[in-house]
C-alpha atoms as a PDB file:
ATOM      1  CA  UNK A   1     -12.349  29.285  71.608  1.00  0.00           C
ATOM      2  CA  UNK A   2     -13.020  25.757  70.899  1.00  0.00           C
ATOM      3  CA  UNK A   3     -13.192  23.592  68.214  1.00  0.00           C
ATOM      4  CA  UNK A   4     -16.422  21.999  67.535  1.00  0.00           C
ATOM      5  CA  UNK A   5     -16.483  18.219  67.852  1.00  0.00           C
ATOM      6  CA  UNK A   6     -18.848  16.241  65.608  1.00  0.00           C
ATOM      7  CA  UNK A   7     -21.506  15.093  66.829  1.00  0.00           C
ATOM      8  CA  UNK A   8     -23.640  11.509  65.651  1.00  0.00           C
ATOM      9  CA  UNK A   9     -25.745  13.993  63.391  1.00  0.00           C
ATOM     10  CA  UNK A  10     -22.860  14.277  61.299  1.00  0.00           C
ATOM     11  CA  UNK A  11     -22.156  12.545  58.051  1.00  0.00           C
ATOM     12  CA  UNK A  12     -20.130   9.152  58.891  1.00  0.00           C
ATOM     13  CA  UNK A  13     -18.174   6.695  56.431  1.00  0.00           C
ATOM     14  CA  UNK A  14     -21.735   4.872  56.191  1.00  0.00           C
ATOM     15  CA  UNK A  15     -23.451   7.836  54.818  1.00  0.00           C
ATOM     16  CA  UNK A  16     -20.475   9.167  52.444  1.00  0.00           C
ATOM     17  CA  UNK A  17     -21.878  10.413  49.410  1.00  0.00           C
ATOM     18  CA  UNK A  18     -21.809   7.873  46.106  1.00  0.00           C
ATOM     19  CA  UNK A  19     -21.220  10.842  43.550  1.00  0.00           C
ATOM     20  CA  UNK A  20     -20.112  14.014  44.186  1.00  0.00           C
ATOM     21  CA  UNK A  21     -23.272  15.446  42.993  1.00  0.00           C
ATOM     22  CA  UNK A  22     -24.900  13.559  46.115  1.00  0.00           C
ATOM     23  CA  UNK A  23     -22.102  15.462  48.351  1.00  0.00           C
ATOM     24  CA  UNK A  24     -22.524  18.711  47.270  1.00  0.00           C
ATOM     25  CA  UNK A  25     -26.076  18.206  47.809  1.00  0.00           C
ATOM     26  CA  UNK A  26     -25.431  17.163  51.325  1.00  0.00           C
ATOM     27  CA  UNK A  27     -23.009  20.356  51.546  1.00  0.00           C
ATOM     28  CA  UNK A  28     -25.841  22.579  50.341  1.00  0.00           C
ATOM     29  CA  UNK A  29     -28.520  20.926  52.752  1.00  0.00           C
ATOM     30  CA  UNK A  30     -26.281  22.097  55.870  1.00  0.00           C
ATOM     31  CA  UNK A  31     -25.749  25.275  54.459  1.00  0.00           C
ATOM     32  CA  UNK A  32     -29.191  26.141  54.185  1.00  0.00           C
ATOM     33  CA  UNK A  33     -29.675  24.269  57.897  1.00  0.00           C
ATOM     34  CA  UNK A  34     -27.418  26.877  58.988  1.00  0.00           C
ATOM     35  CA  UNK A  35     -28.513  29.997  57.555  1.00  0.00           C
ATOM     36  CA  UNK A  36     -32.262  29.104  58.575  1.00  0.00           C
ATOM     37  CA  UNK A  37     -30.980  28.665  62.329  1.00  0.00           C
ATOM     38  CA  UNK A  38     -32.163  25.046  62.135  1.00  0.00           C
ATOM     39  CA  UNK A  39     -28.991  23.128  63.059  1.00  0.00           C
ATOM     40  CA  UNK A  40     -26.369  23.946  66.311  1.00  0.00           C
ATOM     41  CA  UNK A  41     -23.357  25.916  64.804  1.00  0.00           C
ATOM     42  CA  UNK A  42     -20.819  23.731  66.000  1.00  0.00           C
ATOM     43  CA  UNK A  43     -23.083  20.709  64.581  1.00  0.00           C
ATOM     44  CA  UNK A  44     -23.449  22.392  61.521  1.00  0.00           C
ATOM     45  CA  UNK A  45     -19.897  23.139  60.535  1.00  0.00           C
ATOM     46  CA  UNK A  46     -18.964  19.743  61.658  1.00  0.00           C
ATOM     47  CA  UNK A  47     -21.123  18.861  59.280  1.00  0.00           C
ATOM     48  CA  UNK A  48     -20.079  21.059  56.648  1.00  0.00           C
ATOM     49  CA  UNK A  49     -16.863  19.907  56.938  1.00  0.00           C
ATOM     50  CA  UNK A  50     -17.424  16.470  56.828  1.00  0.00           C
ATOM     51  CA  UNK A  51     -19.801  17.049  53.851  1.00  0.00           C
ATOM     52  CA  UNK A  52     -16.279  18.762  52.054  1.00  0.00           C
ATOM     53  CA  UNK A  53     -14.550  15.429  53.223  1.00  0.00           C
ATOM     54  CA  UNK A  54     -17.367  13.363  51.344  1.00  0.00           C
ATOM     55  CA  UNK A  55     -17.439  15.317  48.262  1.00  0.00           C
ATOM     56  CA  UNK A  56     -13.689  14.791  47.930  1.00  0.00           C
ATOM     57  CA  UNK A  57     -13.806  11.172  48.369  1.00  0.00           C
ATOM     58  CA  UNK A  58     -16.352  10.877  46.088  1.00  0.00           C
ATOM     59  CA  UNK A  59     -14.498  13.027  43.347  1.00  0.00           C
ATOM     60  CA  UNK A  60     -11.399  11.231  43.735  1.00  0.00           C
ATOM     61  CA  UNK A  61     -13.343   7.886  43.591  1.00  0.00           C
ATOM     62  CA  UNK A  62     -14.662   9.085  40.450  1.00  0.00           C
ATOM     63  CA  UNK A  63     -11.809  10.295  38.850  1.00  0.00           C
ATOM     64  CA  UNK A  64     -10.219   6.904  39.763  1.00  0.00           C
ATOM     65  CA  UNK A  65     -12.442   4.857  38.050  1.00  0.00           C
ATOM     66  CA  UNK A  66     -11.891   7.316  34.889  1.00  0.00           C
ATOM     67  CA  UNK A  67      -8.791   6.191  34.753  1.00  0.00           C
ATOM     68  CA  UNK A  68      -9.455   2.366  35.471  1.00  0.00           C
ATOM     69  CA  UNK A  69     -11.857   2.688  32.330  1.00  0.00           C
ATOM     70  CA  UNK A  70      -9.616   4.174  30.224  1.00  0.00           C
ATOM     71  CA  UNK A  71      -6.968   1.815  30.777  1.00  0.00           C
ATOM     72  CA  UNK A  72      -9.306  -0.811  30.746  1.00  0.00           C
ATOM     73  CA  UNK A  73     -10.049   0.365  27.114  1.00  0.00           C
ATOM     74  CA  UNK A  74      -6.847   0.397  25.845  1.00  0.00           C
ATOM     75  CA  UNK A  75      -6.058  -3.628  27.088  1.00  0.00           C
ATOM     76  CA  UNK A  76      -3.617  -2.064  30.142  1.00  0.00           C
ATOM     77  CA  UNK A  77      -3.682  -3.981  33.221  1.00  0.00           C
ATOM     78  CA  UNK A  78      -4.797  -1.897  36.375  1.00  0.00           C
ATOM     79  CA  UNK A  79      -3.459  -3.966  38.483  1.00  0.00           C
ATOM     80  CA  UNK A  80      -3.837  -3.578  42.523  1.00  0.00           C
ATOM     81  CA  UNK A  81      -4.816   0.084  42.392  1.00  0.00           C
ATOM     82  CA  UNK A  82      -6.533   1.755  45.403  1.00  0.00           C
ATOM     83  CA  UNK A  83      -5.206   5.580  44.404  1.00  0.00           C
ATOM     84  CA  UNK A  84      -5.188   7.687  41.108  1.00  0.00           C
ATOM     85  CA  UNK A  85      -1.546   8.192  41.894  1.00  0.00           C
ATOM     86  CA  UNK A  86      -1.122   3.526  41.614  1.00  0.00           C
ATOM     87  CA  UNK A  87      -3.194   3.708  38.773  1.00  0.00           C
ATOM     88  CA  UNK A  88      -1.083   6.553  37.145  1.00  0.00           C
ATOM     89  CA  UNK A  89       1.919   4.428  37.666  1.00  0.00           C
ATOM     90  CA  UNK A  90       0.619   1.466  36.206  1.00  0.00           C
ATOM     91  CA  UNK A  91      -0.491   3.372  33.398  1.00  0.00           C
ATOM     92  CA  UNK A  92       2.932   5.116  32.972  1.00  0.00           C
ATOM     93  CA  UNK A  93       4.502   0.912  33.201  1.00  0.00           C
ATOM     94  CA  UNK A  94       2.269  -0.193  31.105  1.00  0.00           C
ATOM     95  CA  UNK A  95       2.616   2.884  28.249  1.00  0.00           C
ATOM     96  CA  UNK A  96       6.261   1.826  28.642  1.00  0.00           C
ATOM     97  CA  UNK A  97       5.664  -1.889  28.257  1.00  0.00           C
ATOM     98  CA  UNK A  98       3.637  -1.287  25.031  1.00  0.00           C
ATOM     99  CA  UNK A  99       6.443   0.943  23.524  1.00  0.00           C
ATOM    100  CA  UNK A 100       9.139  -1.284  23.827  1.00  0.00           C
ATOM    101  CA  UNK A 101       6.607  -4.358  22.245  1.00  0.00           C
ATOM    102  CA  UNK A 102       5.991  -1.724  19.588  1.00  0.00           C
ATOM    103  CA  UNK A 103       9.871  -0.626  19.213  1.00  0.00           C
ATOM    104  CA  UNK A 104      10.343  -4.546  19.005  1.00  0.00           C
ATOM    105  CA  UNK A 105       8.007  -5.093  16.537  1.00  0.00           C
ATOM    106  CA  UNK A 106       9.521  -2.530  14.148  1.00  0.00           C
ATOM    107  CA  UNK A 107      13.025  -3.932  14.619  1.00  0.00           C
ATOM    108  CA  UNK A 108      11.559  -7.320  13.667  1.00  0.00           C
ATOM    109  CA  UNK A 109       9.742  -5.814  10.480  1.00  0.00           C
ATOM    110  CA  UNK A 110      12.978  -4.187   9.267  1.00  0.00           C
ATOM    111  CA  UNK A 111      14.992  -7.112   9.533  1.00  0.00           C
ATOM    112  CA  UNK A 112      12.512  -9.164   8.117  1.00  0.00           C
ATOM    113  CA  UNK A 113      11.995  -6.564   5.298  1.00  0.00           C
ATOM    114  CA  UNK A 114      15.622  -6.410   4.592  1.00  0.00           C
ATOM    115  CA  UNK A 115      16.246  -9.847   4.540  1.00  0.00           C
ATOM    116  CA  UNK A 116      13.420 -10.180   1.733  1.00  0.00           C
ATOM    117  CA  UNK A 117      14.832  -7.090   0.031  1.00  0.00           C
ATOM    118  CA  UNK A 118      18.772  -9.069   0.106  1.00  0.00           C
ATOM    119  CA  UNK A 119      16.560 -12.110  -0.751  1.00  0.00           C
ATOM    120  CA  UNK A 120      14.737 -10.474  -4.048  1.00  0.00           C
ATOM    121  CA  UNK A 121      18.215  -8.614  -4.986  1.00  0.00           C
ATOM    122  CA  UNK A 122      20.166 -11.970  -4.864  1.00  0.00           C
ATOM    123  CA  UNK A 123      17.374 -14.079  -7.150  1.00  0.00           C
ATOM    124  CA  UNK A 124      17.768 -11.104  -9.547  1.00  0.00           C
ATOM    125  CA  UNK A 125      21.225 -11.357  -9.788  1.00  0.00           C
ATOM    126  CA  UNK A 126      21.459 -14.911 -10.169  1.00  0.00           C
ATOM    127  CA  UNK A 127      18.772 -14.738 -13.231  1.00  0.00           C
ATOM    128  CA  UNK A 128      20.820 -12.271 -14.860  1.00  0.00           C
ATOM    129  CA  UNK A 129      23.915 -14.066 -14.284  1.00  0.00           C
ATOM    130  CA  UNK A 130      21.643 -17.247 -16.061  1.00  0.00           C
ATOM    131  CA  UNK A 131      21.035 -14.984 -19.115  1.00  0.00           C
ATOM    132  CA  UNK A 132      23.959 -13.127 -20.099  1.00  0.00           C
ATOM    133  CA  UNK A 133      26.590 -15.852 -18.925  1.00  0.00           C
ATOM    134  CA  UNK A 134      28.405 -12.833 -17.724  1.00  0.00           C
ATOM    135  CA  UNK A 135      28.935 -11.475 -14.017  1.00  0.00           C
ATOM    136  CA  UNK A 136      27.294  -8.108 -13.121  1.00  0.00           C
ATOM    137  CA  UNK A 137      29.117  -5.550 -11.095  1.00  0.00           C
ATOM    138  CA  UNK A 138      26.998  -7.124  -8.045  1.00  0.00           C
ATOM    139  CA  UNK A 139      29.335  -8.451  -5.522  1.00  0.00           C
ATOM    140  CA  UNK A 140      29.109 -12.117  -5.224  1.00  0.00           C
ATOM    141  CA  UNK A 141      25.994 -12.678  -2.357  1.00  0.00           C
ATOM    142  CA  UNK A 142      23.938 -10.123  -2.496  1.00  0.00           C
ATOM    143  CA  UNK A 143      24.024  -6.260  -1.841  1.00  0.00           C
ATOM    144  CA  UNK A 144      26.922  -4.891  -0.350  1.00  0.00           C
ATOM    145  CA  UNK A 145      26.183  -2.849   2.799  1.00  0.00           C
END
């Protein structure tokens, strides 16, 4: 038995669905072609077939801009993405990249709050030192660690 080769009634890269709702439209339309002995069977599971190939395309297109849109969103470069799979790996860089600013940025804010807090304790000491006349237990420059 052979395999049915497409023929130029078949869907082409020009008339690839834009949604998959269009596809499965397309899918349906042969279906029905076939049941009501309207199309050639070997035209008409070419056809099928390359109405499956559509639908996928346009899913995957789909889901790709998804993702593009929510990375877009969230100020995440997309860089040079053609697949879900690039734009998945620039998402996973770029969820990295923001962790590490963020990590950063807490490091920063605890040094920044510990300097203040050595600042406060040392202005403290020295006005007490001012009013009694006397040392405290303190040790001289600040807060012991």
């Amino acid at each position: 038995m052979t395999r049915p080769q497409p023929t130029a009634n078949t869907q082409t890269g020009a008339d690839t669905p834009s949604s998959p709702e269009e596809a499965a439209e397309a899918l349906f339309d042969r279906l029905r072609e076939i049941r009501n002995g309207d199309a050639k069977s070997g035209d008409a599971v070419a056809a099928v077939v390359a109405a499956f190939r559509g639908r996928d395309r346009a899913i995957r297109a789909e889901e790709r801009e998804k993702v593009a849109e929510f990375m877009l969103e969230r100020s995440l470069a997309t860089g040079h993405g053609d697949t879900i799979e690039d734009l998945l790996r620039e998402l996973y860089a770029g969820a990295r990249l923001a962790q590490r600013k963020r990590d950063e940025d807490i490091a920063l804010r605890y040094k920044l709050e510990s300097y203040i807090a050595e600042q406060i304790a040392n202005a403290i000491h020295n006005e007490n030192i001012g009013k009694s006349g006397e040392r405290t237990s303190a040790p001289e420059g600040g807060i012991a660690t």
